[in-house]
PDB file of N, CA and C in Angstrom:
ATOM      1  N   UNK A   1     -36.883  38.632 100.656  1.00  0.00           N
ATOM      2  CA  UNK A   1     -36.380  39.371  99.530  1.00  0.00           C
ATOM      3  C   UNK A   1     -35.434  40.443 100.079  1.00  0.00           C
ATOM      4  N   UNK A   2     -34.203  40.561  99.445  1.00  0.00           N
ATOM      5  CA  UNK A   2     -33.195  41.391  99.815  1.00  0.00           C
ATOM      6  C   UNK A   2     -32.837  42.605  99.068  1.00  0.00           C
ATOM      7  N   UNK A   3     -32.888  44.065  99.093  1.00  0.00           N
ATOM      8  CA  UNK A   3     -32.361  44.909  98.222  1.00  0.00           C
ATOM      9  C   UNK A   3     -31.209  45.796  99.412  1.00  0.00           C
ATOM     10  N   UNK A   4     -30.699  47.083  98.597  1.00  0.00           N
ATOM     11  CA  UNK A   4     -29.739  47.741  99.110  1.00  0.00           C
ATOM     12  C   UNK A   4     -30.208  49.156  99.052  1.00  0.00           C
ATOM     13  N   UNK A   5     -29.357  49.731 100.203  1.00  0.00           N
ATOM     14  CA  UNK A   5     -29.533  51.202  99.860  1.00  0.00           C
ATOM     15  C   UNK A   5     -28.811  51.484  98.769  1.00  0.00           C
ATOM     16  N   UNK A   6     -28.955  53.054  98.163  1.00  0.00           N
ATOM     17  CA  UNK A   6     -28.539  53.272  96.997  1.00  0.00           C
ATOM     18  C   UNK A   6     -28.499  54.566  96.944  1.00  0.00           C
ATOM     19  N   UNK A   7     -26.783  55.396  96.617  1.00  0.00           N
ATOM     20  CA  UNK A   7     -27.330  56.959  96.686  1.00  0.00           C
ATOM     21  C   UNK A   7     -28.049  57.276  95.141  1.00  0.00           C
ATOM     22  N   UNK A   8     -28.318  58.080  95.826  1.00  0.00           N
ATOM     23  CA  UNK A   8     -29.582  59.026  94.394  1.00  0.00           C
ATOM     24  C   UNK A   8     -29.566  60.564  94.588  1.00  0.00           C
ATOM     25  N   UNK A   9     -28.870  61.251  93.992  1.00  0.00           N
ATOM     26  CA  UNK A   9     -28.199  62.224  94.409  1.00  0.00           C
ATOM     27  C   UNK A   9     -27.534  62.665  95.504  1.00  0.00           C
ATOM     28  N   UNK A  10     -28.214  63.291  96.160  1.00  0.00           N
ATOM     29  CA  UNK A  10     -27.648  63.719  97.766  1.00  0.00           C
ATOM     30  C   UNK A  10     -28.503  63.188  98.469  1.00  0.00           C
ATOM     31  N   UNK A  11     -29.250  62.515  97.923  1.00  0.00           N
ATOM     32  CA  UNK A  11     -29.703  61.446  98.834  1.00  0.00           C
ATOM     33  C   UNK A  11     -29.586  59.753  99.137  1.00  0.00           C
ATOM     34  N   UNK A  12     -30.239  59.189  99.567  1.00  0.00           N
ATOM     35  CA  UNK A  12     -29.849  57.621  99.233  1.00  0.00           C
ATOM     36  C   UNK A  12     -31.558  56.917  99.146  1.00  0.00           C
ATOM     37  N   UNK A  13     -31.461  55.640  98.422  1.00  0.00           N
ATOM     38  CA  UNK A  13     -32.786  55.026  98.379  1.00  0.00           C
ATOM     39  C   UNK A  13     -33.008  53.511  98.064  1.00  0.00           C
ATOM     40  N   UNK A  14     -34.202  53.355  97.906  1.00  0.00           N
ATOM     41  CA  UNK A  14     -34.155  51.962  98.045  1.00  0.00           C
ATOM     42  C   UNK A  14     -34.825  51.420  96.666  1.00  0.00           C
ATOM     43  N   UNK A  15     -34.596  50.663  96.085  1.00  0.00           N
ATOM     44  CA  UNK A  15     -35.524  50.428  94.739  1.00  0.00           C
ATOM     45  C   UNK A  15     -36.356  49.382  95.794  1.00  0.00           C
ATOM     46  N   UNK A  16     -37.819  49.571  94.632  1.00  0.00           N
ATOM     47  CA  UNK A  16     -39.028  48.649  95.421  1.00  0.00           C
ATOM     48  C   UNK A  16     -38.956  47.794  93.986  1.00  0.00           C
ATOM     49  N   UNK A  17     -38.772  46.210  94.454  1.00  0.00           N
ATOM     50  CA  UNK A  17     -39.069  45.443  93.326  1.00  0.00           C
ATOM     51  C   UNK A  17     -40.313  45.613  92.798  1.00  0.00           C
ATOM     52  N   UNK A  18     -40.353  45.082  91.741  1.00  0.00           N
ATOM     53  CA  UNK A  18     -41.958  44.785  90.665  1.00  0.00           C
ATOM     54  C   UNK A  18     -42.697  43.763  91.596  1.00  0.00           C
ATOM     55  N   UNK A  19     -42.528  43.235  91.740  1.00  0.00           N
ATOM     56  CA  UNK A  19     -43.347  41.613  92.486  1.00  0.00           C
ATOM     57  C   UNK A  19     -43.686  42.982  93.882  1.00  0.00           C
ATOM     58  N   UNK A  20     -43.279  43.474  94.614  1.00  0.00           N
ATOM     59  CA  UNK A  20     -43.619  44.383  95.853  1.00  0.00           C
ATOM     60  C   UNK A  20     -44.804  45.686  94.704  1.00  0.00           C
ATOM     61  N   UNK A  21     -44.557  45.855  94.024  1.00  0.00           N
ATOM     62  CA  UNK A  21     -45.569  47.105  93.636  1.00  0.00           C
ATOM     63  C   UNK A  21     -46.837  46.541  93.330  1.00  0.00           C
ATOM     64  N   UNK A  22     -46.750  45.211  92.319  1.00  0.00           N
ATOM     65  CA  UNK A  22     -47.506  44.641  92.011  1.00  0.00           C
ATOM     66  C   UNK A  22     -48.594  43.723  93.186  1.00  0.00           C
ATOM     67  N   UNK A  23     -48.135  43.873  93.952  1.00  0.00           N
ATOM     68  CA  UNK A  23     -48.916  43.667  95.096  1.00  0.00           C
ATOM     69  C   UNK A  23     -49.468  44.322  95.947  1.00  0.00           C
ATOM     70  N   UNK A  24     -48.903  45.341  95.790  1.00  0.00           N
ATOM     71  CA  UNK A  24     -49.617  46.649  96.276  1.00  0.00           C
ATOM     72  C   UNK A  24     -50.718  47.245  95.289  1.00  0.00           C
ATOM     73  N   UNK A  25     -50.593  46.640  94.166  1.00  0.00           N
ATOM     74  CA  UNK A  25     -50.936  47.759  93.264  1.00  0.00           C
ATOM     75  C   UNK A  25     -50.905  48.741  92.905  1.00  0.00           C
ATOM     76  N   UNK A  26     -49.524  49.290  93.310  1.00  0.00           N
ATOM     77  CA  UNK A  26     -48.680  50.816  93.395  1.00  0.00           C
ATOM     78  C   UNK A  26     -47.866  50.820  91.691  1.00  0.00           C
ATOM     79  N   UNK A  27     -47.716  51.974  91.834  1.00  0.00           N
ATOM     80  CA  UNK A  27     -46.537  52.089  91.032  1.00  0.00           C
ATOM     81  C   UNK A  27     -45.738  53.933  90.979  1.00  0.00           C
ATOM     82  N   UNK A  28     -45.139  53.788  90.227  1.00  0.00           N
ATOM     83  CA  UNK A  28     -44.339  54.974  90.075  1.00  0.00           C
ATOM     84  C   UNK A  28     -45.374  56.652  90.236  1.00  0.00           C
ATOM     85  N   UNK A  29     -44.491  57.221  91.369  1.00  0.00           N
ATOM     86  CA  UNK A  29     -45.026  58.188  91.549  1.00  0.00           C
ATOM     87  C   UNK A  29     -46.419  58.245  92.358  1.00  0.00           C
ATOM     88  N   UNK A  30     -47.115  57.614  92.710  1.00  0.00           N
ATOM     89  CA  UNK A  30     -47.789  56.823  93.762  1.00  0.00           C
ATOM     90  C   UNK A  30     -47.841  57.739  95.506  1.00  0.00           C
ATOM     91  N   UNK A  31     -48.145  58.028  96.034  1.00  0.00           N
ATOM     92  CA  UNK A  31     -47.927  58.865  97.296  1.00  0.00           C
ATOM     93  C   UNK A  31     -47.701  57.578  98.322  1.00  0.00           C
ATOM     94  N   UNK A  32     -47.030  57.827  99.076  1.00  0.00           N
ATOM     95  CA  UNK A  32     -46.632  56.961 100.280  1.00  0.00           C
ATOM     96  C   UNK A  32     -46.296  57.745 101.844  1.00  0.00           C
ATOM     97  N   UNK A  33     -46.657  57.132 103.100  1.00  0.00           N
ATOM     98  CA  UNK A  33     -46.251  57.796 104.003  1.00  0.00           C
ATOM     99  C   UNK A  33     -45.063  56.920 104.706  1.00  0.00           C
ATOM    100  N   UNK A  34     -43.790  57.671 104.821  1.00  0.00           N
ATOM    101  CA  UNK A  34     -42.630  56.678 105.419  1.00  0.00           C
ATOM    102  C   UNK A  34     -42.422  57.204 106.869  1.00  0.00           C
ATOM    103  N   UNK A  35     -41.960  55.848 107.595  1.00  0.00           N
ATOM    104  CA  UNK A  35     -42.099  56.076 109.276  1.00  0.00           C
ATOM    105  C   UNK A  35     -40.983  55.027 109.513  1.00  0.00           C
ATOM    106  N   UNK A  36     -40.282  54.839 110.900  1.00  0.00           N
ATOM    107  CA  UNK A  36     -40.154  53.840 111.753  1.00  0.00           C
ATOM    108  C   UNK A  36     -40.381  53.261 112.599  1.00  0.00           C
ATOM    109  N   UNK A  37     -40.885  52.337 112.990  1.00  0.00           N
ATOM    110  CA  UNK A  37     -41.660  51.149 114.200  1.00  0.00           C
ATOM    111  C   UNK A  37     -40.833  50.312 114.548  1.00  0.00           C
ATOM    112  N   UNK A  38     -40.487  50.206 115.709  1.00  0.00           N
ATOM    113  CA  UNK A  38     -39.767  49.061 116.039  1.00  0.00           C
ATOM    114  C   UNK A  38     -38.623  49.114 115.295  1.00  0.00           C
ATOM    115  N   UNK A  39     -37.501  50.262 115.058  1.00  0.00           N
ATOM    116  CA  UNK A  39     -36.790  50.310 114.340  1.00  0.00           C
ATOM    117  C   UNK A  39     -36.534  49.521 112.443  1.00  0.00           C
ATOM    118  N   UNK A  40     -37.904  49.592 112.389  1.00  0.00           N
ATOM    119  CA  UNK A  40     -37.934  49.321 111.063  1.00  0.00           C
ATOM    120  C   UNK A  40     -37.956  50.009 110.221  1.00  0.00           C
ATOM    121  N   UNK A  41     -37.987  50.529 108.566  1.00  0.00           N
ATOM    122  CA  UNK A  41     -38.372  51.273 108.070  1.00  0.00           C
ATOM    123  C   UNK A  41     -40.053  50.837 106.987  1.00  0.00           C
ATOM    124  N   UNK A  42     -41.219  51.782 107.596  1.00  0.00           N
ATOM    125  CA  UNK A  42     -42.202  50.794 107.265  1.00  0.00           C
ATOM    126  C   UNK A  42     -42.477  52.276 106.046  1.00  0.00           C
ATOM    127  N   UNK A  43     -43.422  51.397 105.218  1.00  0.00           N
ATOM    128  CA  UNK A  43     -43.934  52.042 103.852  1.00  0.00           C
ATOM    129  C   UNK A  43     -45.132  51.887 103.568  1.00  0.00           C
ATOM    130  N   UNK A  44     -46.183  52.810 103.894  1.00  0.00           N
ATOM    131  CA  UNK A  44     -47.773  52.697 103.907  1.00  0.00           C
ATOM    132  C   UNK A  44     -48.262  53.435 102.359  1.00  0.00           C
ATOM    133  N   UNK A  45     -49.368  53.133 101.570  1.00  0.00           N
ATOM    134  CA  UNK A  45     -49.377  54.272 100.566  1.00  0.00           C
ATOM    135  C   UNK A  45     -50.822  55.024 101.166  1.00  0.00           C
ATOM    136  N   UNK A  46     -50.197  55.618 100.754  1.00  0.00           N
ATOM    137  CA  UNK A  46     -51.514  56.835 101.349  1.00  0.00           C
ATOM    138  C   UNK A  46     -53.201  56.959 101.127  1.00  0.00           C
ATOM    139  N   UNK A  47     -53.179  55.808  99.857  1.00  0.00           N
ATOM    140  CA  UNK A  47     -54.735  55.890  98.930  1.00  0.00           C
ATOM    141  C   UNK A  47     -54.623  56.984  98.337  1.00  0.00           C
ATOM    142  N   UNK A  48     -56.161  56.882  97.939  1.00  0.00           N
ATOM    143  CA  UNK A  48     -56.420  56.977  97.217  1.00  0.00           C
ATOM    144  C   UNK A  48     -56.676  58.782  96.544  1.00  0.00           C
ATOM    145  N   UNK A  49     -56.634  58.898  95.840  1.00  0.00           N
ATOM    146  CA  UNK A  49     -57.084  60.914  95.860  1.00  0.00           C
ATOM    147  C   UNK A  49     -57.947  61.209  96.618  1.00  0.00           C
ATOM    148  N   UNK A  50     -57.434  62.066  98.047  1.00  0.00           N
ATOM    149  CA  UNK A  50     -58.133  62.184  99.260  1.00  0.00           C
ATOM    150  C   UNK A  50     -59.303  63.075  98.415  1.00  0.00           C
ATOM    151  N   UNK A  51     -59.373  64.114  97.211  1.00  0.00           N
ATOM    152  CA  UNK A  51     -60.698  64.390  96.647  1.00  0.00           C
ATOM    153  C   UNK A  51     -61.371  63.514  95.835  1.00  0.00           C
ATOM    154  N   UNK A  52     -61.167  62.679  95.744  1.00  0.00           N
ATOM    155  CA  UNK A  52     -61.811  61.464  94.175  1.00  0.00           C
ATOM    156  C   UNK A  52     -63.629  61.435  95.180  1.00  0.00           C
ATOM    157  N   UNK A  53     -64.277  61.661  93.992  1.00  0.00           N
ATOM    158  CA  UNK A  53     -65.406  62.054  94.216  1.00  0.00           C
ATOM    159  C   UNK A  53     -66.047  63.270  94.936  1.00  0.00           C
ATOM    160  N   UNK A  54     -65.016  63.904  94.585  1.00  0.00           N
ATOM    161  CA  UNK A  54     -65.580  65.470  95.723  1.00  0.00           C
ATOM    162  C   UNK A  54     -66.538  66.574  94.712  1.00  0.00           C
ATOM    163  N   UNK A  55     -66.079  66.410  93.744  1.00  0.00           N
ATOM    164  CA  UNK A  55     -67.056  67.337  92.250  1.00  0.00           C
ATOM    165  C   UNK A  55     -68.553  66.067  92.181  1.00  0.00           C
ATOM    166  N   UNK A  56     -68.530  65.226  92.294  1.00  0.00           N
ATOM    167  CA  UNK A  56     -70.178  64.482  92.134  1.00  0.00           C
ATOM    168  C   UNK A  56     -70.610  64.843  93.249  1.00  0.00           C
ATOM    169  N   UNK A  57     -70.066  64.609  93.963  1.00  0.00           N
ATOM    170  CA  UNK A  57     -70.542  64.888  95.831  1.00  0.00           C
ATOM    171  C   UNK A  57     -71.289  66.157  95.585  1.00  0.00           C
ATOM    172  N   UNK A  58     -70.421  67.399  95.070  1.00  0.00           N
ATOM    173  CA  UNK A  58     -70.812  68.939  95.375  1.00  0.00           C
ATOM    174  C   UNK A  58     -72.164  68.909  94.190  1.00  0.00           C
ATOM    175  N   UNK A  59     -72.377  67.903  93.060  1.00  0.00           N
ATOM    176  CA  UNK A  59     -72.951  68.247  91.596  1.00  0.00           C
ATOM    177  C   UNK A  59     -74.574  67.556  92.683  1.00  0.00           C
ATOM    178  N   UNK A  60     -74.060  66.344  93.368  1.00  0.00           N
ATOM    179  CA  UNK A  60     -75.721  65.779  93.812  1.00  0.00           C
ATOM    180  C   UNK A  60     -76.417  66.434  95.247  1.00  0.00           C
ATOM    181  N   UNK A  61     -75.503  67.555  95.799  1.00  0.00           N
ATOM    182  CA  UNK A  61     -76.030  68.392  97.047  1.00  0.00           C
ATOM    183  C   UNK A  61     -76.678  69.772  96.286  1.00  0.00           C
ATOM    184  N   UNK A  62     -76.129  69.992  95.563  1.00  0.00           N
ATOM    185  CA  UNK A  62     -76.817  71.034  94.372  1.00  0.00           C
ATOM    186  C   UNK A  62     -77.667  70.982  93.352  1.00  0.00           C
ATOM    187  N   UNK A  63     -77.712  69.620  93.275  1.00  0.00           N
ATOM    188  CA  UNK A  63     -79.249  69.017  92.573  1.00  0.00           C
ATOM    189  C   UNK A  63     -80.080  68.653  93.432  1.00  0.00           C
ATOM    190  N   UNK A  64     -80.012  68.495  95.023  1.00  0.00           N
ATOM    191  CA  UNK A  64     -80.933  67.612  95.901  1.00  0.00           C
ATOM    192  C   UNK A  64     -81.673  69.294  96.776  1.00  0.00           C
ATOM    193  N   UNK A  65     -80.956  70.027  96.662  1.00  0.00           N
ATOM    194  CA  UNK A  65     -81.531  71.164  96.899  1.00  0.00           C
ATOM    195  C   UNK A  65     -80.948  72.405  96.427  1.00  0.00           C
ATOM    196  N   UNK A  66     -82.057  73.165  95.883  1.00  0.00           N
ATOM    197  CA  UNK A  66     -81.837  73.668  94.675  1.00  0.00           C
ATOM    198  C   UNK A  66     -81.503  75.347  95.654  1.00  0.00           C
ATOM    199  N   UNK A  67     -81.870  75.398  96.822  1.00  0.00           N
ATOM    200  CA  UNK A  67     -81.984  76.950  97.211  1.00  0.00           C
ATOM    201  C   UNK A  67     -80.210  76.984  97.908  1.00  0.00           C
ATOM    202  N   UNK A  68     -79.264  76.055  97.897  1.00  0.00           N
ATOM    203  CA  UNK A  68     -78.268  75.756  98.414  1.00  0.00           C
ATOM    204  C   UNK A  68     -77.230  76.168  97.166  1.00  0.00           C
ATOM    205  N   UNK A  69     -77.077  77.469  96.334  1.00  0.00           N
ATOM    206  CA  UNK A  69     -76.282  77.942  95.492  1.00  0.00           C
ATOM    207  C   UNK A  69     -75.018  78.476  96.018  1.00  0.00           C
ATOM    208  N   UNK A  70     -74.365  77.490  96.340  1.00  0.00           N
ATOM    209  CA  UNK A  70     -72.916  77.761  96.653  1.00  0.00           C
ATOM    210  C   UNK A  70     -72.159  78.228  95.431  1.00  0.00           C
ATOM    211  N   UNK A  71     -71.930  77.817  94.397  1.00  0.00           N
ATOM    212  CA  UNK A  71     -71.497  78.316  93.223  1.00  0.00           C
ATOM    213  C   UNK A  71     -71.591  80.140  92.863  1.00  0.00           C
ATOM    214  N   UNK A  72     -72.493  80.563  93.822  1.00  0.00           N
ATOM    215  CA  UNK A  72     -72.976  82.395  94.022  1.00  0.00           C
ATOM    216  C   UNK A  72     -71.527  82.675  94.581  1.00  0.00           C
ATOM    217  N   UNK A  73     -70.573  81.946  95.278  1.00  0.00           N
ATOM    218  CA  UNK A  73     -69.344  82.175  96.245  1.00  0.00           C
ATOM    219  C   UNK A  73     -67.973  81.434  95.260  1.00  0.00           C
ATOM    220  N   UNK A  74     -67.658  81.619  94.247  1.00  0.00           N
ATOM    221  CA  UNK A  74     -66.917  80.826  93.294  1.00  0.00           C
ATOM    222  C   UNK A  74     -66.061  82.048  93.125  1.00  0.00           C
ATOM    223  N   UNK A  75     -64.761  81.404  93.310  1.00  0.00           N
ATOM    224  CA  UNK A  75     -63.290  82.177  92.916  1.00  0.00           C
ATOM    225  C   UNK A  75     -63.051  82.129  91.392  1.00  0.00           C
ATOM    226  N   UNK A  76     -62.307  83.210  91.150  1.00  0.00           N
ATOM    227  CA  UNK A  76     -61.782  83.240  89.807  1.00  0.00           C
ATOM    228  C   UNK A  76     -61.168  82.588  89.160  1.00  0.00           C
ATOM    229  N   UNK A  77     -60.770  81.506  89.755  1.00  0.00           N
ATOM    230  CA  UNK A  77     -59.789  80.480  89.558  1.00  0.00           C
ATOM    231  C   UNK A  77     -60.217  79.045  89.734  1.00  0.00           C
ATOM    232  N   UNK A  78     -61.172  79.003  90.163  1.00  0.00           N
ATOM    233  CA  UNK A  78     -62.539  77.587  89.990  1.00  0.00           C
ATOM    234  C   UNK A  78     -62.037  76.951  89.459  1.00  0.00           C
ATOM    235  N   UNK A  79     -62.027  77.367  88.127  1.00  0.00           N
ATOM    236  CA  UNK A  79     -62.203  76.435  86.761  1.00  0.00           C
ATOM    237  C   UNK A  79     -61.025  75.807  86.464  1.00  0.00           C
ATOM    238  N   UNK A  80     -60.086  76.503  87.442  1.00  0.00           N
ATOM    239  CA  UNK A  80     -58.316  75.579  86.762  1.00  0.00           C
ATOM    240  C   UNK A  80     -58.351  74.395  87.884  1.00  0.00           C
ATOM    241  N   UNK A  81     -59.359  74.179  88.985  1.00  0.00           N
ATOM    242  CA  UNK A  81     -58.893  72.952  89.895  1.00  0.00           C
ATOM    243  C   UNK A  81     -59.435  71.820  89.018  1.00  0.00           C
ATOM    244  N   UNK A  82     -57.914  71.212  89.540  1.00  0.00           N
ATOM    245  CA  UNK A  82     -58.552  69.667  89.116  1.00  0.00           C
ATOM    246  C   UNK A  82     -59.024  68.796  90.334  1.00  0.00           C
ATOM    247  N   UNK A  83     -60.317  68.109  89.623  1.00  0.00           N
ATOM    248  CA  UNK A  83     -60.834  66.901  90.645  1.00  0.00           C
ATOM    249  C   UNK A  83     -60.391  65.759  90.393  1.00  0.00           C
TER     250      UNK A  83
END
């Protein structure tokens, strides 16, 4: 499969076909880490939300022992993170 570079503002880029996302199971906006090997240009995606499951994690160490009240140490601003 063949595509082109392409400027995109002051920069330049590459469109990723549908048949390539769809096999990745990627899509738009997606995190990726870009490198070169062997003078290639290679395209890894990064996975998954390096926190995805980090709020159950903290909810079943705080139910499994109860004298472990980390929540006593909670910023003012807690409540705006998203998990």
């Amino acid at each position: 499969m063949r595509t082109a570079l392409r400027k995109m503002g002051n920069s330049t880029g590459v469109i990723v076909p549908k048949v390539v996302l769809t096999e990745l199971a990627a899509k738009a906006g997606d995190a990726f880490e870009i490198g070169v090997e062997e003078g290639r240009i290679v395209l890894a995606p990064t996975g998954a939300n390096v926190r995805a499951g980090w709020a159950e994690a903290a909810e079943a160490i705080s139910a499994a022992d109860e004298t472990a009240d980390f929540r006593a140490f909670a910023n003012d601003d807690d409540a705006l993170l998203k998990w």
